[in-house]
Protein backbone atom coordinates (compact mmCIF):
# COMPACT_ATOMS: atom_id res chain seq x y z
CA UNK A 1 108.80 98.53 120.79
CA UNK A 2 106.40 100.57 119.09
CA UNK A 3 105.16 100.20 115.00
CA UNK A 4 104.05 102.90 113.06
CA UNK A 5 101.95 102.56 110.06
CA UNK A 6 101.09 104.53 107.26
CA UNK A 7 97.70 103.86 105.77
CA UNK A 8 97.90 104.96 102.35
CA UNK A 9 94.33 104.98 100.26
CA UNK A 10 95.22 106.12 96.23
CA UNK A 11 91.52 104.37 95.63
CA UNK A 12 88.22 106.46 96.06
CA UNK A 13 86.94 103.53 98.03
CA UNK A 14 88.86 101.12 100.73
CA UNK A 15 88.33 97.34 99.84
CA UNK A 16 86.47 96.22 102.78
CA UNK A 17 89.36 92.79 102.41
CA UNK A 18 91.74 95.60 104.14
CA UNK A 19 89.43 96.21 107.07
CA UNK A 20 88.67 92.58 107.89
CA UNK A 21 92.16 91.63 107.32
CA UNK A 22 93.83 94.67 109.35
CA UNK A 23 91.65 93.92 112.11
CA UNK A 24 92.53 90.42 112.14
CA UNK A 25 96.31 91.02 112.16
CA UNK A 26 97.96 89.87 115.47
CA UNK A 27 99.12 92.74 117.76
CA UNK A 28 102.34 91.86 118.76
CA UNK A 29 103.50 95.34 119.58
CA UNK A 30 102.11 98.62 120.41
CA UNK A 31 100.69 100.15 117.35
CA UNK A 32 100.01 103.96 116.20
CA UNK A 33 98.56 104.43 112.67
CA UNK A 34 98.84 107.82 110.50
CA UNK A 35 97.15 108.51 107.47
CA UNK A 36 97.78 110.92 104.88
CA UNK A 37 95.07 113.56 103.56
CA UNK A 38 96.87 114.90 100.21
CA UNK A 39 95.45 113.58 96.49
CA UNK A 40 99.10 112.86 95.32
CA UNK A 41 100.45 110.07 96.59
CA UNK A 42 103.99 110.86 96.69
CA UNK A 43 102.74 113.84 98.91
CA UNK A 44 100.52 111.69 100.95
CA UNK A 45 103.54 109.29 101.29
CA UNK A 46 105.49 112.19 102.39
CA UNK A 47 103.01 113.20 104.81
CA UNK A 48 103.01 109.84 106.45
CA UNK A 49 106.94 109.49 106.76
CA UNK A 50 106.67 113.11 108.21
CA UNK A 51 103.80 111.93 110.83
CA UNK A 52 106.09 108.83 111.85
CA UNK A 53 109.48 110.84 112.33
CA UNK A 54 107.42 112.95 114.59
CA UNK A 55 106.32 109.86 117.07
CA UNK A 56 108.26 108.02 119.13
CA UNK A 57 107.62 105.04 116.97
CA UNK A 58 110.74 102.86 116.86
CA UNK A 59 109.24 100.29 113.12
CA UNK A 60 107.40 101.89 110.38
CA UNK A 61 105.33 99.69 107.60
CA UNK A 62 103.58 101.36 104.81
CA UNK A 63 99.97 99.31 104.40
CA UNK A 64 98.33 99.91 100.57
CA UNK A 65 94.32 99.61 101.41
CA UNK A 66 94.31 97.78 98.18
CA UNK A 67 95.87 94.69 99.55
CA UNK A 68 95.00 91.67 101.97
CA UNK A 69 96.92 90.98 105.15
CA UNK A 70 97.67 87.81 106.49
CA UNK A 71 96.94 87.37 110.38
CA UNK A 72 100.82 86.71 111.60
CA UNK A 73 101.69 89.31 108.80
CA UNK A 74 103.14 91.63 112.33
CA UNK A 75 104.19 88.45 114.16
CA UNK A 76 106.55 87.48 111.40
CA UNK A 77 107.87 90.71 109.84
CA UNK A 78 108.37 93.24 113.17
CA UNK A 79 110.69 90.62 115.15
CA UNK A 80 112.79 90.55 111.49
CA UNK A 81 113.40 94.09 111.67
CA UNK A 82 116.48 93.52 114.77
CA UNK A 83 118.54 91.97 112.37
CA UNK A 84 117.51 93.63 108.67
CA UNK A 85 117.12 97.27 107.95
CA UNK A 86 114.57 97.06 105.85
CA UNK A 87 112.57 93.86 104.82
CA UNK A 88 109.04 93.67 102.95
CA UNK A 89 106.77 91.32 101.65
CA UNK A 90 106.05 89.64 98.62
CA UNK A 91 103.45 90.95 96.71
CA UNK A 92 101.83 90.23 93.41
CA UNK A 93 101.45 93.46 91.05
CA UNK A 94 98.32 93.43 88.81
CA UNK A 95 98.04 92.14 85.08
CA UNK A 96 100.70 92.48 82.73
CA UNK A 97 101.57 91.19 80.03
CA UNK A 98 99.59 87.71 80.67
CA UNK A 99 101.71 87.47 83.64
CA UNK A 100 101.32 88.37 87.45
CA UNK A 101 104.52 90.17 88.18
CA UNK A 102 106.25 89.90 91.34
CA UNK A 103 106.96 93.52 92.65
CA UNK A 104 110.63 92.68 93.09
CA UNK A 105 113.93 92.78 91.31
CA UNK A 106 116.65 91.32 90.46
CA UNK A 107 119.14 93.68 89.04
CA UNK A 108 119.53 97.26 90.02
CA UNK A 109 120.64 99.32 86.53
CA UNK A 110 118.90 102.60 85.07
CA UNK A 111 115.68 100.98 85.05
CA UNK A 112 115.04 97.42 87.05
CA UNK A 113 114.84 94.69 85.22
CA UNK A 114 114.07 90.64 85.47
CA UNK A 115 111.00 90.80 87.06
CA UNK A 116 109.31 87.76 87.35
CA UNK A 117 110.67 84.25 86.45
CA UNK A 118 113.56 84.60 88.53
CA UNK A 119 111.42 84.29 91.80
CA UNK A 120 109.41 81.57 90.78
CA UNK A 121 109.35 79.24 93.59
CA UNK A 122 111.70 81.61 95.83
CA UNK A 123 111.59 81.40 99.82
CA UNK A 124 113.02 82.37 102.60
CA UNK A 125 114.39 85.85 103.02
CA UNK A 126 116.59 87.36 99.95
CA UNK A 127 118.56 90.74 99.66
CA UNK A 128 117.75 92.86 96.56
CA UNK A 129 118.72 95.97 95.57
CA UNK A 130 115.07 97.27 95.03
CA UNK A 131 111.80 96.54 96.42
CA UNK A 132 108.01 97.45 96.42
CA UNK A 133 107.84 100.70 99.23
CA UNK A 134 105.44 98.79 101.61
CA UNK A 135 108.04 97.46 103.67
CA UNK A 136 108.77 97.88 107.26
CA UNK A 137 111.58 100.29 107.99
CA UNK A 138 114.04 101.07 111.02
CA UNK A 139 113.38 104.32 112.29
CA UNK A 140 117.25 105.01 112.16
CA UNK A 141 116.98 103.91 108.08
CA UNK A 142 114.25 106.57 107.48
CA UNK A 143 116.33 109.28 109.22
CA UNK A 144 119.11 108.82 107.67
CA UNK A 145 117.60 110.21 104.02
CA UNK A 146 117.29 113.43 103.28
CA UNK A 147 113.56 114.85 102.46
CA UNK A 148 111.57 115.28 100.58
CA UNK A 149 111.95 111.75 100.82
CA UNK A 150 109.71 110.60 97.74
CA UNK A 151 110.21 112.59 94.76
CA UNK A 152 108.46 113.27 91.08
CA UNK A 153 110.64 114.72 88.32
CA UNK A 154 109.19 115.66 84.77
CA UNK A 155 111.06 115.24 81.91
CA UNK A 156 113.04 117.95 80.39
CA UNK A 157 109.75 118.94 77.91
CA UNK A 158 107.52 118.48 80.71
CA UNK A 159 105.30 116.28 79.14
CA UNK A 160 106.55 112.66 81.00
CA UNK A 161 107.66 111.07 84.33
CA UNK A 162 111.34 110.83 84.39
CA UNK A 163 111.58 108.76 87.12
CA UNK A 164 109.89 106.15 88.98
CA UNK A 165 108.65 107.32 92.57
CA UNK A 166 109.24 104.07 94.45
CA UNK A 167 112.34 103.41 92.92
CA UNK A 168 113.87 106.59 93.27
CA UNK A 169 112.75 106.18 97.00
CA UNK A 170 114.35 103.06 97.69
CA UNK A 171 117.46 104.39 95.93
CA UNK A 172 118.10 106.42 98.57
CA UNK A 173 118.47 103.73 101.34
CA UNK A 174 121.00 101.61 99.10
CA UNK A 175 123.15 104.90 98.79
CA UNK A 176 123.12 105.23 102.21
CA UNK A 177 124.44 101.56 102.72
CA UNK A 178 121.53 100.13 103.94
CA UNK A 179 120.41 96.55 102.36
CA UNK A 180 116.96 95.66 101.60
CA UNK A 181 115.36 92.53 102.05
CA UNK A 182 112.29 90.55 101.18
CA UNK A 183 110.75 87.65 103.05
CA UNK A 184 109.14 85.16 99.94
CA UNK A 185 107.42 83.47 102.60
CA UNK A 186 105.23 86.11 103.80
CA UNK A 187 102.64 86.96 100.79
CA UNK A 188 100.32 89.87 100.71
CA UNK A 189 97.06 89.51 98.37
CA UNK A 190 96.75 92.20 96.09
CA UNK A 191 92.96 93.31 95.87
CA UNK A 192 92.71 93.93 91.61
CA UNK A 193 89.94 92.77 89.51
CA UNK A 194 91.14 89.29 90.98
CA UNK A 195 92.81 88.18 94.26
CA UNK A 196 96.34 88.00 93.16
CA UNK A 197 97.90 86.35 95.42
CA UNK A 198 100.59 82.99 95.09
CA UNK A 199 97.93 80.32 94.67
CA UNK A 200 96.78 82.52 91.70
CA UNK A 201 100.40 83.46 90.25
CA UNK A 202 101.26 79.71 90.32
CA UNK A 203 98.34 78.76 88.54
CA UNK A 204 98.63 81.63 85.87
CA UNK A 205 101.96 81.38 85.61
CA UNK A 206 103.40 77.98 85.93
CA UNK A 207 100.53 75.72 85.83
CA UNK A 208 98.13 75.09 83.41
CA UNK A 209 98.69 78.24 81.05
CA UNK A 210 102.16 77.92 81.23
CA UNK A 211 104.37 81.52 81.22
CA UNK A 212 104.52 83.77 78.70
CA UNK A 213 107.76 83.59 77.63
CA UNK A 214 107.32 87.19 75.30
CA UNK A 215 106.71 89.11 78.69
């Protein structure tokens, strides 16, 4: 059994959290990392997909070096991946809208939507139609869509996005008939201005600010 990971840096400097934490992180398997050298990080996502299908890695995760690991984060997640095709973490998305928002979702439509309250207090492991892209993968998931396997599209003016990257990416798995999966028990800090992280979401969220219902 052999795990691949794609280190993907969008930053212009590393947190040194990732390094400490990474370093920390159980090795339950053999491990072969592969980073990505392009400014544009659906190319540089590309490039690391493309460096995995070339090993003879059997997992692949994709690790953000703006987030904290926890030290069984391998221990837990790679022995999940004989039984789920694709299963990720949860993890906390930066400020918004005086809420931190759970990168996860509930309903799969045009655009995702109920993000948020409907995972308060969530554990276990859940099935969703769309997740956050820094899950760990079956190599027989990631072969089975077509590249380029993250895509950008400009509107028909040219002057937006007319899609989201990570969304559209995921897409592809769900049309294939695989299922995605998230494991609310296994929490990855997100390195922003502040840890955010469940301790912090709670607090923010649910405790003594209470939610912001507008959001």
């Amino acid at each position: 059994m052999k795990l691949g990971i794609g280190i993907c840096n969008s930053q212009e400097t590393v947190d040194s959290a990732f390094f400490w934490t990474f370093n920390g992180i159980k090795q339950v398997c053999t491990i072969q990392a592969f980073r990505g050298n392009h400014p544009w990080d659906v190319v540089r996502n590309n490039q690391l997909i493309d460096q995995f299908l070339k090993s003879n890695c059997d997992y692949f995760v994709k690790m953000d070096t703006d987030q904290a690991y926890p030290s069984n984060y391998f221990e837990v997640m790679v022995p999940l991946l004989e039984t789920h095709d694709i299963i990720g973490p949860m993890i906390y998305d930066r400020h918004e809208f005086s809420n931190f928002m759970p990168l996860c979702f509930k309903h799969d439509k045009e655009k995702p939507i109920e993000r948020g309250a409907p995972f308060d207090n969530k554990r276990g492991i859940l099935e969703l139609p769309y997740l956050h892209t820094n899950c760990f993968y079956n190599r027989y998931a990631l072969e089975a869509i077509d590249r380029p396997w993250y895509e950008a599209f400009l509107s028909d003016d040219g002057l937006s996005r007319a899609n989201h990257v990570d969304y559209s990416f995921m897409k592809k798995f769900t049309k294939k008939g695989y299922k995605i999966y998230i494991n609310f028990d296994m929490v990855v800090e997100h390195q922003a201005k502040v840890g955010v992280s469940r301790n912090f979401y709670e607090t923010w969220n649910i405790g003594n600010y209470g939610r912001n219902t507008k959001s």
